[in-house]
PDB file of N, CA and C in Angstrom:
ATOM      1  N   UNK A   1      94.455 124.018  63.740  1.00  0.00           N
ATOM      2  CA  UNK A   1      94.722 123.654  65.105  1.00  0.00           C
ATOM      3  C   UNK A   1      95.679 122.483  65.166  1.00  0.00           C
ATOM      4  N   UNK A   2      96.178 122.858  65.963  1.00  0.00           N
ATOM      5  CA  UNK A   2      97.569 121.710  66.112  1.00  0.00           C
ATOM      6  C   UNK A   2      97.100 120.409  67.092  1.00  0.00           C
ATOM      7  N   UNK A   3      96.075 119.579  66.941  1.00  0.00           N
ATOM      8  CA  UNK A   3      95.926 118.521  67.928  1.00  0.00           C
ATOM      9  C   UNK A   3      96.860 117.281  68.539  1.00  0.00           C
ATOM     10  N   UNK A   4      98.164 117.609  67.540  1.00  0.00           N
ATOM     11  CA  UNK A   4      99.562 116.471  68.167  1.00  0.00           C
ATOM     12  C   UNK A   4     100.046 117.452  69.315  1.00  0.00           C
ATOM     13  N   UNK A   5      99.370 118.932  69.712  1.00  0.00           N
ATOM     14  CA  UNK A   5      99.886 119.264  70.732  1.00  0.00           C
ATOM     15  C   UNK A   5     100.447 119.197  72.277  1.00  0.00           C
ATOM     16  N   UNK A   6     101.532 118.643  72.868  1.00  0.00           N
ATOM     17  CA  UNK A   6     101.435 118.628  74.157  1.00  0.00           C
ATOM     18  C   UNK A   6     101.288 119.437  75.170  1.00  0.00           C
ATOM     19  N   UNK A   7     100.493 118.541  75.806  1.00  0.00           N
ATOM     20  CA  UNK A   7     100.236 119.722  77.503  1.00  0.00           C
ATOM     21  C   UNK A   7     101.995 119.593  77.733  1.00  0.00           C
ATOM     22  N   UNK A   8     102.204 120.915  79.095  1.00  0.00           N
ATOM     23  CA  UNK A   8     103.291 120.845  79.438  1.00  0.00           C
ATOM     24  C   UNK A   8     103.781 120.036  80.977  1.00  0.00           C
ATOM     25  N   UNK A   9     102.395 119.542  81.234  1.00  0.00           N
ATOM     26  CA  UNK A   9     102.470 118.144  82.151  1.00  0.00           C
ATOM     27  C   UNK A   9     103.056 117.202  81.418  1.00  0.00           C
ATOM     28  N   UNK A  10     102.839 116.630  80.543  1.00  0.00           N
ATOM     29  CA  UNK A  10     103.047 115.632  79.920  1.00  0.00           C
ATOM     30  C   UNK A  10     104.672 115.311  78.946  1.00  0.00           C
ATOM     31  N   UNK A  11     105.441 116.441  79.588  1.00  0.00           N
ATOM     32  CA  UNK A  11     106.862 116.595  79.091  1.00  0.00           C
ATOM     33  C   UNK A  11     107.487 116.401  80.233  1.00  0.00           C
ATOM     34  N   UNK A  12     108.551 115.303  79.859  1.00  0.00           N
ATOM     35  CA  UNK A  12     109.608 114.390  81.048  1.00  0.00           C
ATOM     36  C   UNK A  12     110.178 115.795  81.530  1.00  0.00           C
ATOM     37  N   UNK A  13     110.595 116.790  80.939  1.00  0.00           N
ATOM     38  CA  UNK A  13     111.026 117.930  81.457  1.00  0.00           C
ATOM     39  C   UNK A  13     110.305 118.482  82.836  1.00  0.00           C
ATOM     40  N   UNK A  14     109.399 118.622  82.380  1.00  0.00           N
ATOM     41  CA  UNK A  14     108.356 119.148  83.429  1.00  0.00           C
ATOM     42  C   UNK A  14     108.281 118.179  84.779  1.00  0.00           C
ATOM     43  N   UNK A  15     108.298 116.822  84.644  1.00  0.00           N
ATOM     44  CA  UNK A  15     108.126 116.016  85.049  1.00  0.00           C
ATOM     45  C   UNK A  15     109.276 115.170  86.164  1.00  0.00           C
ATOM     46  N   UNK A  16     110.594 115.717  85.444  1.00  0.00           N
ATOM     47  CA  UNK A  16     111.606 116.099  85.776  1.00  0.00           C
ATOM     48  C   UNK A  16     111.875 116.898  86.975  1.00  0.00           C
ATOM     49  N   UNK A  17     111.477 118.275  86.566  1.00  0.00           N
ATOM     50  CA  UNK A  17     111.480 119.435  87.833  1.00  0.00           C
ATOM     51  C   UNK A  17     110.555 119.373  88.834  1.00  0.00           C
ATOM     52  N   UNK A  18     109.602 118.758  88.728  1.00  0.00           N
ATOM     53  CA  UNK A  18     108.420 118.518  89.638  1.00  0.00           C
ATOM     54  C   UNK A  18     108.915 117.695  90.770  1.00  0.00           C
ATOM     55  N   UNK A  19     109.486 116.642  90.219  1.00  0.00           N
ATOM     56  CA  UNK A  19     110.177 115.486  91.176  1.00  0.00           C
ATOM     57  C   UNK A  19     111.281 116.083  91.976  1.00  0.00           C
ATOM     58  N   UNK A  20     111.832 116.806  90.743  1.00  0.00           N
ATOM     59  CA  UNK A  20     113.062 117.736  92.227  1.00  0.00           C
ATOM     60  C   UNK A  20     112.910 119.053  93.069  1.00  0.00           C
ATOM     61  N   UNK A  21     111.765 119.557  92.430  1.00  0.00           N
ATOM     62  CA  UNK A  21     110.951 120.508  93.967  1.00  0.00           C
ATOM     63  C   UNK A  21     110.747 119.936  95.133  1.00  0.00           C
ATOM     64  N   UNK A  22     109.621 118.696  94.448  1.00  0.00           N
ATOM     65  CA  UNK A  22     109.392 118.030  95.827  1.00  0.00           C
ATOM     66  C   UNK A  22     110.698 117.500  96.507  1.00  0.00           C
ATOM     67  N   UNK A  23     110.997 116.749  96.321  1.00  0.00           N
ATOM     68  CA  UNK A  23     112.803 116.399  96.732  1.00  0.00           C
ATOM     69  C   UNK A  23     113.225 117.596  97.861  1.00  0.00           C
ATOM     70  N   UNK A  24     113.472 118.729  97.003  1.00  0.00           N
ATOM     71  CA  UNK A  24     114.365 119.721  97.394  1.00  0.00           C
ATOM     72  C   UNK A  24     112.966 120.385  98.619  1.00  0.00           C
ATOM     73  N   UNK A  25     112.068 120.299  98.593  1.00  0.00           N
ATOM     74  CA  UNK A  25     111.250 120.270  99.395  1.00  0.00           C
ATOM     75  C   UNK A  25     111.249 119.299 100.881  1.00  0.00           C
ATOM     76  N   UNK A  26     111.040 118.362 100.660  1.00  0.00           N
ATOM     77  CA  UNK A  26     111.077 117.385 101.510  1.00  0.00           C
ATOM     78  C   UNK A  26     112.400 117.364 102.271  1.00  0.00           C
ATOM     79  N   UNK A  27     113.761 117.508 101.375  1.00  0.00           N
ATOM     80  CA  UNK A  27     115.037 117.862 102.054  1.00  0.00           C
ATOM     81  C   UNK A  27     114.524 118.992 103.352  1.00  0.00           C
ATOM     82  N   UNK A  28     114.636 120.486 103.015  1.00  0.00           N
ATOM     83  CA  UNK A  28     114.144 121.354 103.722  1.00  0.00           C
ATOM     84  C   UNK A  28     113.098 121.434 105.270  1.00  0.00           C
ATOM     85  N   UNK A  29     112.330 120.837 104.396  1.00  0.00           N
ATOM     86  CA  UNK A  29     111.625 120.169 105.552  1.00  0.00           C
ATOM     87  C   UNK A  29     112.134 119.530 106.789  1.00  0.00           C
ATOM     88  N   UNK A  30     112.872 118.383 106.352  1.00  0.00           N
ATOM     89  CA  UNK A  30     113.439 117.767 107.074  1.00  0.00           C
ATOM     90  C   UNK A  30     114.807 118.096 107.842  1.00  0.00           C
ATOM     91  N   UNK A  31     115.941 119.062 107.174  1.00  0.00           N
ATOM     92  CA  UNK A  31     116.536 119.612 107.989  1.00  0.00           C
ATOM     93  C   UNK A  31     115.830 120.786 109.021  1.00  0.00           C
ATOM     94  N   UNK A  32     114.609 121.301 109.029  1.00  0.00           N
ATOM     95  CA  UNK A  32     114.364 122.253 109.782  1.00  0.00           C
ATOM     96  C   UNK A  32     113.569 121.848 110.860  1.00  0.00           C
ATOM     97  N   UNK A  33     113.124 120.338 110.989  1.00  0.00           N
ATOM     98  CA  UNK A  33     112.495 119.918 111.611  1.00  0.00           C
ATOM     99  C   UNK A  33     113.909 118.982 112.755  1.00  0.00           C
ATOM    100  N   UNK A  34     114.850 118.656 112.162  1.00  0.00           N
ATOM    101  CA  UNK A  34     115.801 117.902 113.045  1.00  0.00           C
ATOM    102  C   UNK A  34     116.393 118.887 113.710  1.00  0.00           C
ATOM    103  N   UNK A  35     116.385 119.258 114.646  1.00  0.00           N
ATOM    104  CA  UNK A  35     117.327 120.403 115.578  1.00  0.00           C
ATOM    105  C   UNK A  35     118.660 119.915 116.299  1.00  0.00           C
ATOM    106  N   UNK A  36     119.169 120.886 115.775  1.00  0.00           N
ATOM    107  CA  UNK A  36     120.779 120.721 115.852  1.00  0.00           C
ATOM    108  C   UNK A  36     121.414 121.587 117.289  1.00  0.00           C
ATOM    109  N   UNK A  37     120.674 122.092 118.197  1.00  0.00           N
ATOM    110  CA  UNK A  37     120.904 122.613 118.917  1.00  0.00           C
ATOM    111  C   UNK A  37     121.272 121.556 120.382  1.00  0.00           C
ATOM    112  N   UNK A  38     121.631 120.268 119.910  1.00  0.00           N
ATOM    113  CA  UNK A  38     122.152 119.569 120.838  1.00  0.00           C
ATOM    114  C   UNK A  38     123.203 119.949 121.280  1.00  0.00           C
ATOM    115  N   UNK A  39     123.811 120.046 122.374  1.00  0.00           N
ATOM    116  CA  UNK A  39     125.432 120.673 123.102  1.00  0.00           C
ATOM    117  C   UNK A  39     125.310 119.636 124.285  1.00  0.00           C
ATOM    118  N   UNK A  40     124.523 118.944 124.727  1.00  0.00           N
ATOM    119  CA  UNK A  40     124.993 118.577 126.034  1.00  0.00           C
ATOM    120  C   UNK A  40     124.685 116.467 125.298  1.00  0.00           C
ATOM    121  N   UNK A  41     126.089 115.346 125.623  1.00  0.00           N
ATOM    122  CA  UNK A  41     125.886 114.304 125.117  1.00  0.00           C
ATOM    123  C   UNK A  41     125.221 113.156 126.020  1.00  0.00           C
ATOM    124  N   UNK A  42     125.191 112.203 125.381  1.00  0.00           N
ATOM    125  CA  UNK A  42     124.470 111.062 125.717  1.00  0.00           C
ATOM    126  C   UNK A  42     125.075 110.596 127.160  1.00  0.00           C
ATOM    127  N   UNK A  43     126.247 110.631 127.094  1.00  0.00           N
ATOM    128  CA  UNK A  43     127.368 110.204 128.311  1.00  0.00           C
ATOM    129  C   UNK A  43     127.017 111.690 129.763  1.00  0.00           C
ATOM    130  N   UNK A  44     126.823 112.653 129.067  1.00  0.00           N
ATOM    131  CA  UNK A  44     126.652 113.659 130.099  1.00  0.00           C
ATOM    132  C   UNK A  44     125.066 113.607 130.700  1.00  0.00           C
ATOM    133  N   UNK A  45     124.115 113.475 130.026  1.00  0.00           N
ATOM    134  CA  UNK A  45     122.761 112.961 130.127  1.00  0.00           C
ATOM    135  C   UNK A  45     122.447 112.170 131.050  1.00  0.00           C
ATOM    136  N   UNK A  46     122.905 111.020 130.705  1.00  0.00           N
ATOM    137  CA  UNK A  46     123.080 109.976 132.000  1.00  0.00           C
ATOM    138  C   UNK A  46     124.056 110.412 133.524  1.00  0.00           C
ATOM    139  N   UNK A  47     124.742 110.526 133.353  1.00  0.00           N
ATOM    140  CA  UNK A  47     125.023 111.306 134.573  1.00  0.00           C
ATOM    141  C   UNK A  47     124.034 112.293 135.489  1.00  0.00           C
ATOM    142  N   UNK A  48     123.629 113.620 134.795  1.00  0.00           N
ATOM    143  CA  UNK A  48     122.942 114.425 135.059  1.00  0.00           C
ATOM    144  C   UNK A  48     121.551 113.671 135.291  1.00  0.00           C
ATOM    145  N   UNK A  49     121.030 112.469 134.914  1.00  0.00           N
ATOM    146  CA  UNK A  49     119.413 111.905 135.284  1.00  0.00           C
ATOM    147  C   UNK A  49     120.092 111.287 136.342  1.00  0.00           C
ATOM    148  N   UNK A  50     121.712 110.406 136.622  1.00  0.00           N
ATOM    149  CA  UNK A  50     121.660 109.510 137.930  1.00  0.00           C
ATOM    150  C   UNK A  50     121.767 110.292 139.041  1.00  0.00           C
ATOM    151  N   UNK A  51     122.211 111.122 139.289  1.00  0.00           N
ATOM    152  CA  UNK A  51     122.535 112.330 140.003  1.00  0.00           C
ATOM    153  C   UNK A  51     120.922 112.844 140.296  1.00  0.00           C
ATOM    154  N   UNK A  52     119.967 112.843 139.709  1.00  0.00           N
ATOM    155  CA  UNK A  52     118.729 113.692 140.209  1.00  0.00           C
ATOM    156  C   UNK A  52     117.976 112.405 140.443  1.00  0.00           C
ATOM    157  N   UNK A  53     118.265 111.562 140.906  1.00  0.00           N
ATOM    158  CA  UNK A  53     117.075 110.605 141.032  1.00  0.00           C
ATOM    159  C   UNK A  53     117.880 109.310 142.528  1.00  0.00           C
ATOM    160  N   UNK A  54     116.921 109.560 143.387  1.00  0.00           N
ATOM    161  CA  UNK A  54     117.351 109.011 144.964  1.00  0.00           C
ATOM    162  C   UNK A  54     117.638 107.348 144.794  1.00  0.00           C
ATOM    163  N   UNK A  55     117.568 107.009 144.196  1.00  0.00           N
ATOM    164  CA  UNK A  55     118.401 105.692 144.019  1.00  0.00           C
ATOM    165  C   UNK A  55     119.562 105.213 143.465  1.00  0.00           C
ATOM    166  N   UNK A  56     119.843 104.029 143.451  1.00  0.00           N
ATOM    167  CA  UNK A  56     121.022 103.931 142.716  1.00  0.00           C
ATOM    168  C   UNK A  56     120.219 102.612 141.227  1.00  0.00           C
ATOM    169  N   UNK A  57     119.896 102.975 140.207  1.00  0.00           N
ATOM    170  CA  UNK A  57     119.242 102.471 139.217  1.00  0.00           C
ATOM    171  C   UNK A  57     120.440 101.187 138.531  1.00  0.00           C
ATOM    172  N   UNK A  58     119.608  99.978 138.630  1.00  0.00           N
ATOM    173  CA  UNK A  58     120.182  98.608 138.182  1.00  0.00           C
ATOM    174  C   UNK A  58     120.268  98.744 136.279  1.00  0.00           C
ATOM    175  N   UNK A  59     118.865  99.264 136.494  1.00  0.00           N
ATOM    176  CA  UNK A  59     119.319  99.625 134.234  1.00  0.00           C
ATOM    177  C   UNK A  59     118.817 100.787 134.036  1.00  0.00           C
ATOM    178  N   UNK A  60     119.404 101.165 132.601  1.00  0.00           N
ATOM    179  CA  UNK A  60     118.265 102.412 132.374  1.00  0.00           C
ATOM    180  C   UNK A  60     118.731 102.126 130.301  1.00  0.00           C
ATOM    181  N   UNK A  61     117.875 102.995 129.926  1.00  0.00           N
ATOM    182  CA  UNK A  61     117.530 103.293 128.710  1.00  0.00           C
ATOM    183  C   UNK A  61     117.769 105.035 128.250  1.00  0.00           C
ATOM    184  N   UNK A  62     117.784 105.368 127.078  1.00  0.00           N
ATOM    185  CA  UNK A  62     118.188 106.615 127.277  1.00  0.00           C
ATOM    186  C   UNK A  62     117.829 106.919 125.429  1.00  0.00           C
ATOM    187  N   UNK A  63     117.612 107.729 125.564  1.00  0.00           N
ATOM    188  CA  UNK A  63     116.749 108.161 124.222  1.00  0.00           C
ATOM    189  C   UNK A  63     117.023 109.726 123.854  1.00  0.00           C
ATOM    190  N   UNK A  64     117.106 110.047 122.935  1.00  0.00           N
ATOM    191  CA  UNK A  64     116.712 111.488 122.029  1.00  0.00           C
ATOM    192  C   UNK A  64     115.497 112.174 121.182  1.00  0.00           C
ATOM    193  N   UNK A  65     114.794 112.815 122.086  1.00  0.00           N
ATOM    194  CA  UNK A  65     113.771 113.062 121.136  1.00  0.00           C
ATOM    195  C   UNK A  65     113.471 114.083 121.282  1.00  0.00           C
ATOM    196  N   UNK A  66     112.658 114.872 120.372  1.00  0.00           N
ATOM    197  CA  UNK A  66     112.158 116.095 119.815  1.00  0.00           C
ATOM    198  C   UNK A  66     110.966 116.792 120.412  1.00  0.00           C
ATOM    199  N   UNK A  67     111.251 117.736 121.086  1.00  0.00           N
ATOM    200  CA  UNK A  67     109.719 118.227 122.250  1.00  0.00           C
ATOM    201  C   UNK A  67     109.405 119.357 121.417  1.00  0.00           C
ATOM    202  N   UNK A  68     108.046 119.920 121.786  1.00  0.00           N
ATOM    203  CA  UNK A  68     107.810 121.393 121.412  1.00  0.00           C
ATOM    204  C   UNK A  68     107.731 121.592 120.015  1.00  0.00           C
ATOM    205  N   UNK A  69     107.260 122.900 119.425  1.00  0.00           N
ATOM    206  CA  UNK A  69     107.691 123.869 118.227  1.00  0.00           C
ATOM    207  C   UNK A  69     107.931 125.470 118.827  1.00  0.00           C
ATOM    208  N   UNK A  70     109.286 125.510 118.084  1.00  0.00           N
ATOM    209  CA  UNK A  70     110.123 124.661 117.129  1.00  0.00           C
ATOM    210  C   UNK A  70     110.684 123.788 118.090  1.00  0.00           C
ATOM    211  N   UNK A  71     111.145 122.495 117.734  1.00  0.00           N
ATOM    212  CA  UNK A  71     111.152 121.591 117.965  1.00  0.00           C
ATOM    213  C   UNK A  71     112.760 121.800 118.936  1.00  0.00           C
ATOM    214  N   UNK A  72     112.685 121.276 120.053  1.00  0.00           N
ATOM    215  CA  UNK A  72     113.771 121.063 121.022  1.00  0.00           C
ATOM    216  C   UNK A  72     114.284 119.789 121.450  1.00  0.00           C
ATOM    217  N   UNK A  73     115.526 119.364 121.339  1.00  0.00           N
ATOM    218  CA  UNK A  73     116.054 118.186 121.672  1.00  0.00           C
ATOM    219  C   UNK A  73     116.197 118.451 123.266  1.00  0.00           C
ATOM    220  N   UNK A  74     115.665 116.845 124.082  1.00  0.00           N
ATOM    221  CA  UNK A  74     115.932 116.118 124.761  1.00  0.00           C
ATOM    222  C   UNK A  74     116.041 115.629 124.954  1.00  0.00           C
ATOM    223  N   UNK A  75     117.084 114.928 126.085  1.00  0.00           N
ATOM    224  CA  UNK A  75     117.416 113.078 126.460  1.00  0.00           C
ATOM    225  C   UNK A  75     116.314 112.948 126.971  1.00  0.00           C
ATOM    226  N   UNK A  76     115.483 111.617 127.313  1.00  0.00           N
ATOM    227  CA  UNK A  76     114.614 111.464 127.911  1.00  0.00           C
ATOM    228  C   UNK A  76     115.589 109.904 128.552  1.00  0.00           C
ATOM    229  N   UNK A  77     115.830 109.727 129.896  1.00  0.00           N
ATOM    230  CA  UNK A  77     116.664 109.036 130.201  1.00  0.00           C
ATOM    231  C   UNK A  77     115.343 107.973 131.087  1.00  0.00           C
ATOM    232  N   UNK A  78     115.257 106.883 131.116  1.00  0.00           N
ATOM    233  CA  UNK A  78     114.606 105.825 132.445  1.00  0.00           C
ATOM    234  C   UNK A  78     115.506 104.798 132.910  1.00  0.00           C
ATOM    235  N   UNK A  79     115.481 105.321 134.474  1.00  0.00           N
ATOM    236  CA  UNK A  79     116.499 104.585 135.354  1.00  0.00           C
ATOM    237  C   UNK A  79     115.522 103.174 136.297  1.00  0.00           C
ATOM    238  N   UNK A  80     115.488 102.231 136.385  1.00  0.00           N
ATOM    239  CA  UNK A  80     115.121 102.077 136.904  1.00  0.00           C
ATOM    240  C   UNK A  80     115.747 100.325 138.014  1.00  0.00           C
ATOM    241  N   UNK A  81     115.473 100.083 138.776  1.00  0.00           N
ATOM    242  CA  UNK A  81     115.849  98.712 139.583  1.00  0.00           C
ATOM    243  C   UNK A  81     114.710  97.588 139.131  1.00  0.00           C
ATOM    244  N   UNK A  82     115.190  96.350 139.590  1.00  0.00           N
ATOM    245  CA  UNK A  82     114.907  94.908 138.910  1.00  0.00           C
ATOM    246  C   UNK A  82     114.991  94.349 139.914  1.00  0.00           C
ATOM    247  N   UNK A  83     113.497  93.220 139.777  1.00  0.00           N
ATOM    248  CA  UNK A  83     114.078  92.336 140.966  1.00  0.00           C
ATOM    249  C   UNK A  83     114.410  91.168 140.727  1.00  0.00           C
ATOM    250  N   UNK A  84     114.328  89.887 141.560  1.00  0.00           N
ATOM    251  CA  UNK A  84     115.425  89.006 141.371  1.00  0.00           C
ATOM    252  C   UNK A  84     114.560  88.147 139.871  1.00  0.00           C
ATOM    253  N   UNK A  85     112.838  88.577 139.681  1.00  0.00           N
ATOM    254  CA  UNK A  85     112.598  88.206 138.573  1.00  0.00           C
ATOM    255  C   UNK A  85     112.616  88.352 137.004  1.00  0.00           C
ATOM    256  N   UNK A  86     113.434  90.000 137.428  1.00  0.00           N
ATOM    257  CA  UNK A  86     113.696  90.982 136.399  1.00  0.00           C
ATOM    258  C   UNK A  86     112.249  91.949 136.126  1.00  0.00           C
ATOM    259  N   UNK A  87     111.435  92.313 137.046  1.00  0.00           N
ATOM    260  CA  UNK A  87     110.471  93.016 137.279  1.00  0.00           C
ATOM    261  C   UNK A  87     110.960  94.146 137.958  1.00  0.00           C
ATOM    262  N   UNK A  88     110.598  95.267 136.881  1.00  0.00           N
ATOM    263  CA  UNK A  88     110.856  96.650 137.686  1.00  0.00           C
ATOM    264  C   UNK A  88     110.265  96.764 139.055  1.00  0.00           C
ATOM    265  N   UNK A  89     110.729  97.180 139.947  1.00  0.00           N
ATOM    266  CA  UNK A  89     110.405  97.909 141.074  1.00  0.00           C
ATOM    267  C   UNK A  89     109.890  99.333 141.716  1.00  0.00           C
ATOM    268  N   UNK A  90     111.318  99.744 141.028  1.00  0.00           N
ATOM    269  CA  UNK A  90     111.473 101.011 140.780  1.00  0.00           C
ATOM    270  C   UNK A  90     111.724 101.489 139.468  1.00  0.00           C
ATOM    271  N   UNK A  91     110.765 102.722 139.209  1.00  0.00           N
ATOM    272  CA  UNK A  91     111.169 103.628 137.793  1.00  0.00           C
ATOM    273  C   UNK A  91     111.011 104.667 138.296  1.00  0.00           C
ATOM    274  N   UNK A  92     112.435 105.563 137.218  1.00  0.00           N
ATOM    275  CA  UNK A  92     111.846 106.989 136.993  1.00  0.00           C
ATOM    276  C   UNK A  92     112.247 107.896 135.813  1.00  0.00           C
ATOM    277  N   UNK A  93     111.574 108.658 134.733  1.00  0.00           N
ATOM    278  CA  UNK A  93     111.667 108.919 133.765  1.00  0.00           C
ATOM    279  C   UNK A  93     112.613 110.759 133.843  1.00  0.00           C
ATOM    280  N   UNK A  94     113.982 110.735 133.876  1.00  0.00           N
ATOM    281  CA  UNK A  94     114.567 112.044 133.935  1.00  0.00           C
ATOM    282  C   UNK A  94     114.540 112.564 132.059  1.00  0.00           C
ATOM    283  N   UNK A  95     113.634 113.712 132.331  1.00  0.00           N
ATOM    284  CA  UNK A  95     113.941 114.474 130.930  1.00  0.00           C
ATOM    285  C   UNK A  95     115.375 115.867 130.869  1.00  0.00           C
ATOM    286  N   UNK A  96     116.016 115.902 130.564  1.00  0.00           N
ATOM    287  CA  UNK A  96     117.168 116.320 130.595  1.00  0.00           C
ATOM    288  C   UNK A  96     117.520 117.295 129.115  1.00  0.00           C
ATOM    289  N   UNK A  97     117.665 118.568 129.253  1.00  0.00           N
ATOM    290  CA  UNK A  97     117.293 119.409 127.918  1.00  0.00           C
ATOM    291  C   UNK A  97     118.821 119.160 127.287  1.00  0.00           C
ATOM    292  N   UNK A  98     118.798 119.115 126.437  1.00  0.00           N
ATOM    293  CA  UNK A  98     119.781 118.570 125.201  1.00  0.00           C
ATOM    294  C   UNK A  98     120.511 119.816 124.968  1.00  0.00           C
ATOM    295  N   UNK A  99     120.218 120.973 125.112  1.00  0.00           N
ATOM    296  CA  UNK A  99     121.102 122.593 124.748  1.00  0.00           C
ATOM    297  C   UNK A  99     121.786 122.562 126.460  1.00  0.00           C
ATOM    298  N   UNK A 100     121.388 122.954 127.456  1.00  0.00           N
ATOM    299  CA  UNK A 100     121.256 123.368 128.470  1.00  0.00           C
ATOM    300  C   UNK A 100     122.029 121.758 129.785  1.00  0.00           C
ATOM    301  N   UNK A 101     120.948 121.070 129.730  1.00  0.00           N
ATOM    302  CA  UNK A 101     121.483 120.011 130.579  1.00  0.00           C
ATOM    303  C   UNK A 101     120.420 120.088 131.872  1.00  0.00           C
ATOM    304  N   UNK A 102     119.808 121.200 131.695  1.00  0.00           N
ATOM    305  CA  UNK A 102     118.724 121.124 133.055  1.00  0.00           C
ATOM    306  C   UNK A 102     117.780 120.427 133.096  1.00  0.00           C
ATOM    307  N   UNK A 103     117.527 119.866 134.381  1.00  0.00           N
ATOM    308  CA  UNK A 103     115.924 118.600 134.387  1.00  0.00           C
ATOM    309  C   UNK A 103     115.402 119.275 134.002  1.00  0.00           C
ATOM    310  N   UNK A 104     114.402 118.616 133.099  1.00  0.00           N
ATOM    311  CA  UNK A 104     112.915 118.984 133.064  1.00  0.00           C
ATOM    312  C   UNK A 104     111.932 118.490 133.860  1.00  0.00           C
ATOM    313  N   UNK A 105     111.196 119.817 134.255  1.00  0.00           N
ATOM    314  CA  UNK A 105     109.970 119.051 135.023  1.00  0.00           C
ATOM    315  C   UNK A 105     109.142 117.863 134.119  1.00  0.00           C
ATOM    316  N   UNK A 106     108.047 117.346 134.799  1.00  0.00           N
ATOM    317  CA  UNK A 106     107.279 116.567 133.588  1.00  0.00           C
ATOM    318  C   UNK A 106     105.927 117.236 133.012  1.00  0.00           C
TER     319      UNK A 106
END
């Protein structure tokens, strides 16, 4: 019996390919989870939330994020007015579909 035998865990080879499955794994993953089906931009977004919302908004914020599976990009835009203490007054949160450009309800 050969007891200097190695397991084939225990070879950098092995050890090697293991690390780049996972890798090449985790890559995969991660491109299929980022959706690329954005067409409508950040500059058009904002427009399309000031336009659906009855005020005229002093700031807003404006964001990209990932709804649903499979996963769908939307702006999620918040417009809102300030008062002279810098206390919102008014808010309102326009979700705006990232393929398309149409509000979303909430």
């Amino acid at each position: 019996m050969d007891s200097a035998r190695r397991d084939l865990r225990d070879s950098w080879a092995f050890r090697l390919a293991a690390v780049g499955i996972v890798l090449l794994a985790a890559l995969l993953v991660a491109r299929g989870c980022a959706s690329s089906d954005r067409t409508v931009s950040q500059q058009q977004a904002e427009k399309i939330a000031r336009a659906a919302v009855s005020f005229t908004p002093d700031r807003m914020q404006i964001r990209l994020v990932q709804q649903g599976i499979p996963p769908r990009a939307v702006w999620a835009v918040s417009l809102y007015d300030v008062d002279a203490d810098g206390n919102p007054t008014r808010y309102r949160v326009v979700r705006v579909d990232g393929r398309t450009g149409a509000v979303l309800e909430p």
